[in-house]
C-alpha atoms as a PDB file:
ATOM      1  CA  UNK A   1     245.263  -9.630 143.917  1.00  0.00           C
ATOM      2  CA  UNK A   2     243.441 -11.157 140.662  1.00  0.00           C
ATOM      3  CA  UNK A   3     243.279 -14.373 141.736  1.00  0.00           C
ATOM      4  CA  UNK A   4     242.742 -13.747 145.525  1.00  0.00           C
ATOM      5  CA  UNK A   5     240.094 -11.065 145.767  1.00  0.00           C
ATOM      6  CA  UNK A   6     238.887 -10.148 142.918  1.00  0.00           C
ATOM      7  CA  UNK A   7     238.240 -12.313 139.411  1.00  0.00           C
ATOM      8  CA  UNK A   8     237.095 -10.694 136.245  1.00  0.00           C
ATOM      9  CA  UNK A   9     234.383 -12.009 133.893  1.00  0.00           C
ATOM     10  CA  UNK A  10     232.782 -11.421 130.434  1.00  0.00           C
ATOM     11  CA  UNK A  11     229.652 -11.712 130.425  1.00  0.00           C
ATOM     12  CA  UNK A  12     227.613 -10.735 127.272  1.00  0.00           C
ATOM     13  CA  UNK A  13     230.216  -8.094 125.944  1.00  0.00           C
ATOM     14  CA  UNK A  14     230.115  -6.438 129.693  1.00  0.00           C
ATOM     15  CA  UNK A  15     233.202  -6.761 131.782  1.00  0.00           C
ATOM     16  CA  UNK A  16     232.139  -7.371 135.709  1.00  0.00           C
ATOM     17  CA  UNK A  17     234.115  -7.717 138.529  1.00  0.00           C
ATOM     18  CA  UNK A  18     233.109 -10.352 141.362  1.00  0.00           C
ATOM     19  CA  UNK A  19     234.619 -10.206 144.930  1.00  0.00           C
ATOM     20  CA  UNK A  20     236.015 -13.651 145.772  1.00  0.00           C
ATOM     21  CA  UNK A  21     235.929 -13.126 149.553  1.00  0.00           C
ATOM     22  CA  UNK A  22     232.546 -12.250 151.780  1.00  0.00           C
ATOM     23  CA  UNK A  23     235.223 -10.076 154.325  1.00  0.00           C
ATOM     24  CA  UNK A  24     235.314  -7.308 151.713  1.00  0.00           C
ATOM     25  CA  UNK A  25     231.658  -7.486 150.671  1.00  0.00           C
ATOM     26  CA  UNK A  26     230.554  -5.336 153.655  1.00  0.00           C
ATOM     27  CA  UNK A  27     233.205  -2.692 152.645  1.00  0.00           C
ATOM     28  CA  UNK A  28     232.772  -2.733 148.869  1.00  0.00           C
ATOM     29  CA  UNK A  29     228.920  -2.474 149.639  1.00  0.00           C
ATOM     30  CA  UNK A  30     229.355   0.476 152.154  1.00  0.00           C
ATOM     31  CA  UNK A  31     231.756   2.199 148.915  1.00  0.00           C
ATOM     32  CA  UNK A  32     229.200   1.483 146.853  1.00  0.00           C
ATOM     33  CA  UNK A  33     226.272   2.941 148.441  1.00  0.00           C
ATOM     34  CA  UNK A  34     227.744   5.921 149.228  1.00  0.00           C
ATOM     35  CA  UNK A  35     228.715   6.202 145.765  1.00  0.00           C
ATOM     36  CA  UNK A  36     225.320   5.994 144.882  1.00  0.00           C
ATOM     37  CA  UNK A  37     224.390   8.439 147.636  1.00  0.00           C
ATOM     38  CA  UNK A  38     226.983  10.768 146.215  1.00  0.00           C
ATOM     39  CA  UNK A  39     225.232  10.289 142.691  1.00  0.00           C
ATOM     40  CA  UNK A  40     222.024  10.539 144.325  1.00  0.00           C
ATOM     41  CA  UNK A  41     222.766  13.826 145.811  1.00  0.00           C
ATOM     42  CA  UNK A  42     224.545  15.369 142.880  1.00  0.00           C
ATOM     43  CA  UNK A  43     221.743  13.977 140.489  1.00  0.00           C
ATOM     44  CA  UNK A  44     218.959  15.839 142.888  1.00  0.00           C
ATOM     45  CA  UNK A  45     221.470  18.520 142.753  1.00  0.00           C
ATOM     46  CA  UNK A  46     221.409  19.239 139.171  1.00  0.00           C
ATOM     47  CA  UNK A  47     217.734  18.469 139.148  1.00  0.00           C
ATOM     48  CA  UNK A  48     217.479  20.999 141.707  1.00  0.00           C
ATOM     49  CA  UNK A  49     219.672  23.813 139.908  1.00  0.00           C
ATOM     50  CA  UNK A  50     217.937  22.668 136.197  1.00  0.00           C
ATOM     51  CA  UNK A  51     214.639  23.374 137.675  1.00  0.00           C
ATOM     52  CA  UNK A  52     215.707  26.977 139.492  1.00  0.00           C
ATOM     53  CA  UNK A  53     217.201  27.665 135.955  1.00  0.00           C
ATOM     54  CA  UNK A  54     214.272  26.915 134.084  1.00  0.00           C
ATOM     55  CA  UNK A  55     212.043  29.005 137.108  1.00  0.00           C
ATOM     56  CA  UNK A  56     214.692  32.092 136.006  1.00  0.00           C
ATOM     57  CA  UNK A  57     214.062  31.260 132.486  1.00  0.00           C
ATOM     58  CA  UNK A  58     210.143  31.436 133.285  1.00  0.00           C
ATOM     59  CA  UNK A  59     210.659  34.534 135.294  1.00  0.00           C
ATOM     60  CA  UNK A  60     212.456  36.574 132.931  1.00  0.00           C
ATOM     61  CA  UNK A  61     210.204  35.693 130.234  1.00  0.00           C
ATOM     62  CA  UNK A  62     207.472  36.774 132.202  1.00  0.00           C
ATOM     63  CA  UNK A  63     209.027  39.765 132.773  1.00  0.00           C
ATOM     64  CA  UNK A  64     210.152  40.314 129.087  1.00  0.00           C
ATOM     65  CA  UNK A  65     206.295  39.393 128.090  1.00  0.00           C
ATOM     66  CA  UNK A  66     205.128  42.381 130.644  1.00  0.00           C
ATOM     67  CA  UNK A  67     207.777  44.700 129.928  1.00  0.00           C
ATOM     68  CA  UNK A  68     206.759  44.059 126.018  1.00  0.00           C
ATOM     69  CA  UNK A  69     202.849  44.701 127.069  1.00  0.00           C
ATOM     70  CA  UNK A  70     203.866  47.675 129.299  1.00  0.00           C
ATOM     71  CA  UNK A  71     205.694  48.972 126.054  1.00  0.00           C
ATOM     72  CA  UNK A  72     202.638  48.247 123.737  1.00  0.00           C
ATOM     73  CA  UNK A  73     200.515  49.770 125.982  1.00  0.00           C
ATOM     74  CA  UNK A  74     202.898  52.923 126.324  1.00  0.00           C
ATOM     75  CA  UNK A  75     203.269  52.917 122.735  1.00  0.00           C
ATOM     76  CA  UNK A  76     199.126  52.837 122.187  1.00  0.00           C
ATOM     77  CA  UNK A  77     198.893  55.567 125.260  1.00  0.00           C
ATOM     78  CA  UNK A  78     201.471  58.051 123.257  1.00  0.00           C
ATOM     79  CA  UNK A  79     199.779  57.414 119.847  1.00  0.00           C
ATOM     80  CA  UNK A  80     196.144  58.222 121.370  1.00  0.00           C
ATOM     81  CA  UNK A  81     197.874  61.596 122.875  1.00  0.00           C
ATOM     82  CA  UNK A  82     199.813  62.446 119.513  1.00  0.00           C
ATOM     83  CA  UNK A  83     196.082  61.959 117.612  1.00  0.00           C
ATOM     84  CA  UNK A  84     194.932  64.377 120.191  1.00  0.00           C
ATOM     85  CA  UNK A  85     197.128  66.829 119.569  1.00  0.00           C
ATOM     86  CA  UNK A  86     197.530  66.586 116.122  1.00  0.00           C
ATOM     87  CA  UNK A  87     193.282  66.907 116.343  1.00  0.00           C
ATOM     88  CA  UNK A  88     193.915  69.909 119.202  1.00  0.00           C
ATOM     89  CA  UNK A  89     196.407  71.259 116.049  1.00  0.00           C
ATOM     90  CA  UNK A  90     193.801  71.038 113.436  1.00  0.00           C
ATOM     91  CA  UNK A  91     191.451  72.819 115.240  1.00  0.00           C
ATOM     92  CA  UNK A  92     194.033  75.365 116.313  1.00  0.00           C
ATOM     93  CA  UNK A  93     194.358  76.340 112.552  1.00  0.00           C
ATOM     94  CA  UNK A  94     190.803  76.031 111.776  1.00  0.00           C
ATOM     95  CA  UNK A  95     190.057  78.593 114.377  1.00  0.00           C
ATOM     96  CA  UNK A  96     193.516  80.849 113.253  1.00  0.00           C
ATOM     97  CA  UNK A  97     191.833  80.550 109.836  1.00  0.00           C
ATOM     98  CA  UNK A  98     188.533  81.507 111.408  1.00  0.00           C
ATOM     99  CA  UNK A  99     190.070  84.953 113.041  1.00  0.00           C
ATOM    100  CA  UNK A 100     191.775  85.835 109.902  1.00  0.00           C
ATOM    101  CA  UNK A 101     188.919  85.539 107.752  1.00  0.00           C
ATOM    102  CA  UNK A 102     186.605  87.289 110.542  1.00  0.00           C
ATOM    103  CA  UNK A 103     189.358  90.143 110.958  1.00  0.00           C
ATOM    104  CA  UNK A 104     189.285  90.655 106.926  1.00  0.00           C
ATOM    105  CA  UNK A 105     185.565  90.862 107.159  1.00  0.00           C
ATOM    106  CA  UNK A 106     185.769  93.211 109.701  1.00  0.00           C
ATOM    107  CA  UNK A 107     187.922  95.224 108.018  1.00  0.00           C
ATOM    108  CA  UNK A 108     186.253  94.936 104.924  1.00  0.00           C
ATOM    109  CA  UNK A 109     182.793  96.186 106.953  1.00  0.00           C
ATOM    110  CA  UNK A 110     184.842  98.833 108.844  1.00  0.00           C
ATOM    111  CA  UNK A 111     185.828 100.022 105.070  1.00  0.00           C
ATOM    112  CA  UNK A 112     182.150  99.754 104.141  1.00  0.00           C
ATOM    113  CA  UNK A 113     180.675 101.538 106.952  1.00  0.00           C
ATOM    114  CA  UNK A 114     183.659 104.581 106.422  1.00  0.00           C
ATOM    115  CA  UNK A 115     182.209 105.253 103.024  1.00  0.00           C
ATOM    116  CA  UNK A 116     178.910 104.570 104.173  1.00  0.00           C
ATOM    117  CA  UNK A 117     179.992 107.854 106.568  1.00  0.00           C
ATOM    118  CA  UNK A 118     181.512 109.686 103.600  1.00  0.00           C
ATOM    119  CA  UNK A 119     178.644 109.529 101.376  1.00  0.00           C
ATOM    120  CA  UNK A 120     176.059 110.289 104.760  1.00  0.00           C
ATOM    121  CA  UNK A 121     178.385 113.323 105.093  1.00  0.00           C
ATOM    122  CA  UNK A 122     178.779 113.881 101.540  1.00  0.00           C
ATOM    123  CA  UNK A 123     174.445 113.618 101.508  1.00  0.00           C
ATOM    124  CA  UNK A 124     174.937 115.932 104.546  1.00  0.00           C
ATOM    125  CA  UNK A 125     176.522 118.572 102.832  1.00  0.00           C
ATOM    126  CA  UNK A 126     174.967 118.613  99.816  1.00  0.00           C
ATOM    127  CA  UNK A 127     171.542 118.622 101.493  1.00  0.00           C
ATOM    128  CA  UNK A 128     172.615 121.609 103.513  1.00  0.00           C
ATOM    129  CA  UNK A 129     173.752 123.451 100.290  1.00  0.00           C
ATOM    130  CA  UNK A 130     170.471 122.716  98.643  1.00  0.00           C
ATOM    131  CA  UNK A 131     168.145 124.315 102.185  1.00  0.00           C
ATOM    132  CA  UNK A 132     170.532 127.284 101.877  1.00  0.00           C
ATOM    133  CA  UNK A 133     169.620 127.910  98.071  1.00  0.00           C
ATOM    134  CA  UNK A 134     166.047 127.276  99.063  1.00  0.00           C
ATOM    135  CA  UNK A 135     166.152 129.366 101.771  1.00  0.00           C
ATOM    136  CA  UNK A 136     167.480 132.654  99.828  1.00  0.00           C
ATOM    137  CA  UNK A 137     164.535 131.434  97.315  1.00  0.00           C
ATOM    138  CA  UNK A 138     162.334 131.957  99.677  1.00  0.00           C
ATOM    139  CA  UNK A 139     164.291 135.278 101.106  1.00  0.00           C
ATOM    140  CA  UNK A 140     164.155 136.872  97.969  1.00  0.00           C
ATOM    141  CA  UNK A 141     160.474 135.687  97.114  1.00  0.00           C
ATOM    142  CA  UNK A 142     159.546 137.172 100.787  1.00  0.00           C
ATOM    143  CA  UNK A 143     161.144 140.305  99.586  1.00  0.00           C
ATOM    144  CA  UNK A 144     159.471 140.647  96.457  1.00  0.00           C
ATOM    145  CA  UNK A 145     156.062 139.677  98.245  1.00  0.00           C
ATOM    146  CA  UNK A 146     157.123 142.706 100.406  1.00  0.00           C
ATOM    147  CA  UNK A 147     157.473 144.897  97.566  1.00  0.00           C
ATOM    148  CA  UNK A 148     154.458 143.943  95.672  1.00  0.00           C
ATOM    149  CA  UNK A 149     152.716 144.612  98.671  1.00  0.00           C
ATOM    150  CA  UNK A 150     154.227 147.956  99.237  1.00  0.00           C
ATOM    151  CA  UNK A 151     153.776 148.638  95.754  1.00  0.00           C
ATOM    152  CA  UNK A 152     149.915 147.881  95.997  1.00  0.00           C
ATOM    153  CA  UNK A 153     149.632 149.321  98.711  1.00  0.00           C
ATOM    154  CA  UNK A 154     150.784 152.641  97.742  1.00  0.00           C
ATOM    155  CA  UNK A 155     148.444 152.481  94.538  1.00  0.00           C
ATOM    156  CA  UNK A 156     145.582 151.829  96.657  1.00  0.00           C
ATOM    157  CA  UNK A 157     146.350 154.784  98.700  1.00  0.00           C
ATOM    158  CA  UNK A 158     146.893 156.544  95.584  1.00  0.00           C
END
């Protein structure tokens, strides 16, 4: 089989193999191509699965890259609402701090005004003690008009 069909040479450090009848040519040829077809096909095959890899590989990056910007933005949306309500908080206080200091004043004016009323009353009374001890003043100065007056009268008539 060496010597009939096929004869091996070395040419430039490369072993090839030459056909030494034209009958097997066609065959060998046909083998061959569809070989090639065969390496053709799985070549474009891999191509073909390499590029829908990287296309996944694009894709899910994409969608990591918008699920981190949906995060970010999330994460901006809740710190915006925690300032508000930490601001919503600090007013909350101011305006508890507000009442209590409004309710002390209050209470502090409701004192004022009671002995305000006291002292009125107290003014009251005291004014009421001083009209009575006027009036018998006058009562008794009435009286000893009234006697006087009876007094001159009878001398006159006397």
């Amino acid at each position: 089989m060496e010597r009939r069909l096929l004869r091996r040479e070395d040419r430039g450090g490369v072993q090839r193999l030459e056909l030494t009848h034209d009958l097997l040519t066609g065959v060998v040829r046909a083998s061959r191509d569809h070989r090639h077809q065969q390496e053709a096909a799985e070549t474009a095959r891999l191509r073909l699965f390499e590029e829908q890899e990287r296309e996944r590989q694009l894709l899910n990056q994409q969608r990591e890259e918008e699920q981190k910007e949906r995060a970010k933005r999330e994460l901006r949306r809740t710190r915006r609402v925690a300032v508000i309500f930490a601001l919503l908080t600090i007013a909350a206080i101011a305006g508890l701090i507000g009442a209590i200091h409004s309710r002390s004043e209050m209470q502090k004016a409701g004192r004022d005004a009671q002995k305000a009323r006291e002292e009125a009353e107290r003014q009251t009374n005291y004014a009421k003690y001083q009209y009575t001890i006027a009036q018998e003043a006058v009562n008794r100065i009435q009286q000893s008009l009234l006697i006087r007056q009876a007094a001159l009268s009878e001398t006159r008539r006397s």
